[in-house]
N, C-alpha and C. Protein backbone atom coordinates (compact mmCIF):
# COMPACT_ATOMS: atom_id res chain seq x y z
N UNK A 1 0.81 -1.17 0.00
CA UNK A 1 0.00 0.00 0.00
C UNK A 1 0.86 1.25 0.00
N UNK A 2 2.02 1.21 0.45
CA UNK A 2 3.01 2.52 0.14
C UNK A 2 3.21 2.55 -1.00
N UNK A 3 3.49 3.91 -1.22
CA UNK A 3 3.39 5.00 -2.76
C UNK A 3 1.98 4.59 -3.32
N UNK A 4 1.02 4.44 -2.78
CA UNK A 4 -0.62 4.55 -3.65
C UNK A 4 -0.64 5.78 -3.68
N UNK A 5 -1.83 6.59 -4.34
CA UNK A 5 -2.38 7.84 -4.23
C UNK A 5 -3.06 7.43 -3.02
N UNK A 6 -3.72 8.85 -2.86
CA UNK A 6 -4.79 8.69 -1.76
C UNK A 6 -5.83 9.30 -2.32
N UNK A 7 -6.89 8.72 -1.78
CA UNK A 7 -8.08 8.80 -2.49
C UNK A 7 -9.15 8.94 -1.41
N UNK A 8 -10.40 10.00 -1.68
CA UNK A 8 -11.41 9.76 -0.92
C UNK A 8 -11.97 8.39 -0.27
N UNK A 9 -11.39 7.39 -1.29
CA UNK A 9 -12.20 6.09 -0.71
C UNK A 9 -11.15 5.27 -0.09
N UNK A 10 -9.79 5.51 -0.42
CA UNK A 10 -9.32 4.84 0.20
C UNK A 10 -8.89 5.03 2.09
N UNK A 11 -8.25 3.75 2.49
CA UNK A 11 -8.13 3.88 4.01
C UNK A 11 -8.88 2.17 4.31
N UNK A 12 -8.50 2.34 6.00
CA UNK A 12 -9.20 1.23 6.12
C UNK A 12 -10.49 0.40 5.74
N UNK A 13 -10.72 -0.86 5.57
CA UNK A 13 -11.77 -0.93 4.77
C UNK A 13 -12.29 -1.17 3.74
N UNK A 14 -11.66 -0.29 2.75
CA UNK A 14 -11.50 -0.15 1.49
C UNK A 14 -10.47 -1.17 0.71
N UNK A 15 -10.75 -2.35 0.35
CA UNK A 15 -10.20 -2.96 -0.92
C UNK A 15 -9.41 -2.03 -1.86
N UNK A 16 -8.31 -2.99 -2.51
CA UNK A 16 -8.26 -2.43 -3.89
C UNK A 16 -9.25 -3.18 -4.94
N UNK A 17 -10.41 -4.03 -5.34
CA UNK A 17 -11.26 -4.16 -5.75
C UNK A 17 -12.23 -3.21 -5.58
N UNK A 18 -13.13 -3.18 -4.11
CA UNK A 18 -13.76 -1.40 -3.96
C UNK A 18 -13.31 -0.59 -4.56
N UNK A 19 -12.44 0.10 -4.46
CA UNK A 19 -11.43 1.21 -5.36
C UNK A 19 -11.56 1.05 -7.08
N UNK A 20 -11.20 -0.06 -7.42
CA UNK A 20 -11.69 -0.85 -9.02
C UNK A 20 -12.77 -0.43 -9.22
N UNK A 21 -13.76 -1.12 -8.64
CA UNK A 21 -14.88 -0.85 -9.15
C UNK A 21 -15.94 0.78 -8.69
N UNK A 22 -14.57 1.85 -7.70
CA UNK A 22 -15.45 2.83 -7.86
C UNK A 22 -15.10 3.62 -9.08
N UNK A 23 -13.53 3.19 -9.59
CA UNK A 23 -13.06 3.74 -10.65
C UNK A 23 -14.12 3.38 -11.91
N UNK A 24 -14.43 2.37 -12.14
CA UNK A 24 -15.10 1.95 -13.08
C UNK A 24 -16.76 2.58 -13.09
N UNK A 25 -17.57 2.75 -11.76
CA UNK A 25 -18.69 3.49 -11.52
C UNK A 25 -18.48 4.82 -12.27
N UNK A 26 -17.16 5.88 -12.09
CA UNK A 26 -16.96 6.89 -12.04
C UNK A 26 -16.68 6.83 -13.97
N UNK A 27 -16.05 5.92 -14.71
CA UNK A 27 -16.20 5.64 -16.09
C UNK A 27 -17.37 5.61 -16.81
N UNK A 28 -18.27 4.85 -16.19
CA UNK A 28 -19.38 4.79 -16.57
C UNK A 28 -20.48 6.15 -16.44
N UNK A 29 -20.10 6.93 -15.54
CA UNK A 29 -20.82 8.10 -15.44
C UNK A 29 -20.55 9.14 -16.41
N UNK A 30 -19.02 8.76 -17.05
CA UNK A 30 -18.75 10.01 -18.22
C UNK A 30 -19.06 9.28 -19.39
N UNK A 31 -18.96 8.10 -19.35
CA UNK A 31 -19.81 7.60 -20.67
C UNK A 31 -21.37 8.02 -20.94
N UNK A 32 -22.11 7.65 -19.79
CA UNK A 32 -23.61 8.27 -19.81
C UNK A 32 -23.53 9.66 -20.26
N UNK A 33 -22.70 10.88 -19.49
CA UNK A 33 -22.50 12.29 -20.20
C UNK A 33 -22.30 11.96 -21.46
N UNK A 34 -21.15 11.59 -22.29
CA UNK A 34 -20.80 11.75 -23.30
C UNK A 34 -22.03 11.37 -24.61
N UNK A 35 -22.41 10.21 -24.05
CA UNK A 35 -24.15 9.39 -24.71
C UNK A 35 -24.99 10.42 -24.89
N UNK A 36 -25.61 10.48 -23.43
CA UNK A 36 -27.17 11.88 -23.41
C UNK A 36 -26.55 12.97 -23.10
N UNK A 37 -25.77 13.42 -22.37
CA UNK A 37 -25.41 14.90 -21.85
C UNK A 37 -25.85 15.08 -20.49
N UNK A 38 -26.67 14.14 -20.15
CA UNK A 38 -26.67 14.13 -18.60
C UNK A 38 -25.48 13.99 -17.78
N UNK A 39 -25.61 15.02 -16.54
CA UNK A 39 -24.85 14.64 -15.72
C UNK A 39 -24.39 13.27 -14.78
N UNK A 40 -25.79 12.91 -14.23
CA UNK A 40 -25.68 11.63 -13.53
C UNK A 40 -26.89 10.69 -14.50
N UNK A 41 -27.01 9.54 -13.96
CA UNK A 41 -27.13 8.00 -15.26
C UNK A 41 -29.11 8.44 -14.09
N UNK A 42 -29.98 7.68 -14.50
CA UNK A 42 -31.12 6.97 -13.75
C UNK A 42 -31.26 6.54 -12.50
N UNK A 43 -30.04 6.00 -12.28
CA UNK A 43 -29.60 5.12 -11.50
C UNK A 43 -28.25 5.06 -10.45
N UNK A 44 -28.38 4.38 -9.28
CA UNK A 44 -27.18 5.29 -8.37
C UNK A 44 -26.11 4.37 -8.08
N UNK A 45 -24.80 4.22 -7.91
CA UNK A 45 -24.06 3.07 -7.70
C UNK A 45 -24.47 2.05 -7.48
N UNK A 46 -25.27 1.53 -6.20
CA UNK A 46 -25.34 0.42 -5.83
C UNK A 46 -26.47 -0.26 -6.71
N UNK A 47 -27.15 0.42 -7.83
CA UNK A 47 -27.75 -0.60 -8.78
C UNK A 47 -26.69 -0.70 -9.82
N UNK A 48 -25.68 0.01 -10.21
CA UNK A 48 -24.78 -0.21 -11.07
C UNK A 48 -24.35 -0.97 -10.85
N UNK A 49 -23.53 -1.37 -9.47
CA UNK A 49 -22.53 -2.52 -8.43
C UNK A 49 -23.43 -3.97 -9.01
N UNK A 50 -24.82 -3.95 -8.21
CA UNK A 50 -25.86 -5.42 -8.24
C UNK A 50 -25.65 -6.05 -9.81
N UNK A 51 -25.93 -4.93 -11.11
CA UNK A 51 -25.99 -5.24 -12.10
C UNK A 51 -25.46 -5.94 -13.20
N UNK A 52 -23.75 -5.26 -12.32
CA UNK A 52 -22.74 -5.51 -13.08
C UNK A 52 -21.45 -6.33 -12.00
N UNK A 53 -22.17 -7.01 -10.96
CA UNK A 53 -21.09 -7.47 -10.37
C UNK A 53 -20.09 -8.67 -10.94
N UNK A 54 -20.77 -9.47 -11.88
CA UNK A 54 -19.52 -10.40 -12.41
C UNK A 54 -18.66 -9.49 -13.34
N UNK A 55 -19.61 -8.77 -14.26
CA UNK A 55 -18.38 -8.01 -15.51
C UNK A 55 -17.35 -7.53 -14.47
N UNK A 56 -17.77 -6.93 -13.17
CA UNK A 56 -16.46 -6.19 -12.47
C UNK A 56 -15.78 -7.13 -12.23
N UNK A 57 -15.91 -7.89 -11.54
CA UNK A 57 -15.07 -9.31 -11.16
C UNK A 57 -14.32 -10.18 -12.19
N UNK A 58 -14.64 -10.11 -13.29
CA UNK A 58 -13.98 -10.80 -14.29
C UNK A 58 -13.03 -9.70 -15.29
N UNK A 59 -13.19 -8.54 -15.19
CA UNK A 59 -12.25 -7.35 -15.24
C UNK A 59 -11.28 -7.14 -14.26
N UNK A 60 -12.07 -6.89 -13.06
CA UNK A 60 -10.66 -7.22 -12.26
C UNK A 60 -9.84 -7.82 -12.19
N UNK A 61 -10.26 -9.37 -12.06
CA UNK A 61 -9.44 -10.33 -12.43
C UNK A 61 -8.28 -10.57 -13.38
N UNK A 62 -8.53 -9.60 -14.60
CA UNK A 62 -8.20 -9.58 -15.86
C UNK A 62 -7.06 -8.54 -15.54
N UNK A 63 -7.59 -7.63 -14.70
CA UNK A 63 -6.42 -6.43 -14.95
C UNK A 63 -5.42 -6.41 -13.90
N UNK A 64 -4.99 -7.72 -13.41
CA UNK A 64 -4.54 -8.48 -12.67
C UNK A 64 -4.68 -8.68 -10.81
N UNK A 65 -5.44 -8.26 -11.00
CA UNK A 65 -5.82 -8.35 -9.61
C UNK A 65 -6.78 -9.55 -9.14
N UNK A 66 -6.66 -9.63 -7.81
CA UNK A 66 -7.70 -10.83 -7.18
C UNK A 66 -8.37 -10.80 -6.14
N UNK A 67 -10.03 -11.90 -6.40
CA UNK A 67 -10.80 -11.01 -5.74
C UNK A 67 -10.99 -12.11 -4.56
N UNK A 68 -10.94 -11.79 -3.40
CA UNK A 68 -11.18 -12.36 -2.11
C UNK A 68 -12.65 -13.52 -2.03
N UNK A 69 -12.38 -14.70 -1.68
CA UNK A 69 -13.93 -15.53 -1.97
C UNK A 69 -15.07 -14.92 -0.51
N UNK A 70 -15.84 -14.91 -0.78
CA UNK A 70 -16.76 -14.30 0.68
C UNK A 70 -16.59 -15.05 1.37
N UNK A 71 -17.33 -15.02 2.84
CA UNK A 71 -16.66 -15.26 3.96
C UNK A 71 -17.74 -15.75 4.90
C-alpha cells in the first residue's frame, strides 16, 4: 500500500477491488454524459454494483488483480 495515491475512498476498509470498481462506476458516469449529456445515469451506484457485479469481477481479475472468496 506505500506509494498509492490517496483517495477519498481509500483507508481502512476499502479494498483495492472497492477502489476498481469505484473507478469503473466513475467511467461509466462520463460515458452516460458523453451518450445523453446528462450529468448523472437513472440510476445510483449500488444498482450499477448489483448489475454488473460479475463483468467487475472478471475485469478485475483480468487487470490483474484478485478477488477475495466471501466469507
Amino acid at each position: 500500500m506505500k506509494n498509492e495515491p490517496i483517495t477519498p475512498w481509500s483507508g481502512p476498509g476499502n479494498s483495492n477491488f472497492k477502489l476498481f470498481c469505484m473507478d469503473k462506476w466513475f467511467e461509466h458516469k462520463d460515458e452516460i454524459f458523453q451518450w445523453t449529456g446528462r450529468n448523472t445515469p437513472e440510476y445510483d451506484s449500488t444498482y450499477y454494483f448489483k448489475k454488473h457485479r460479475w463483468l467487475l469481477k472478471t475485469l478485475y481479475k483480468e487487470s490483474g488483480g484478485t478477488v477475495s472468496p466471501k466469507r
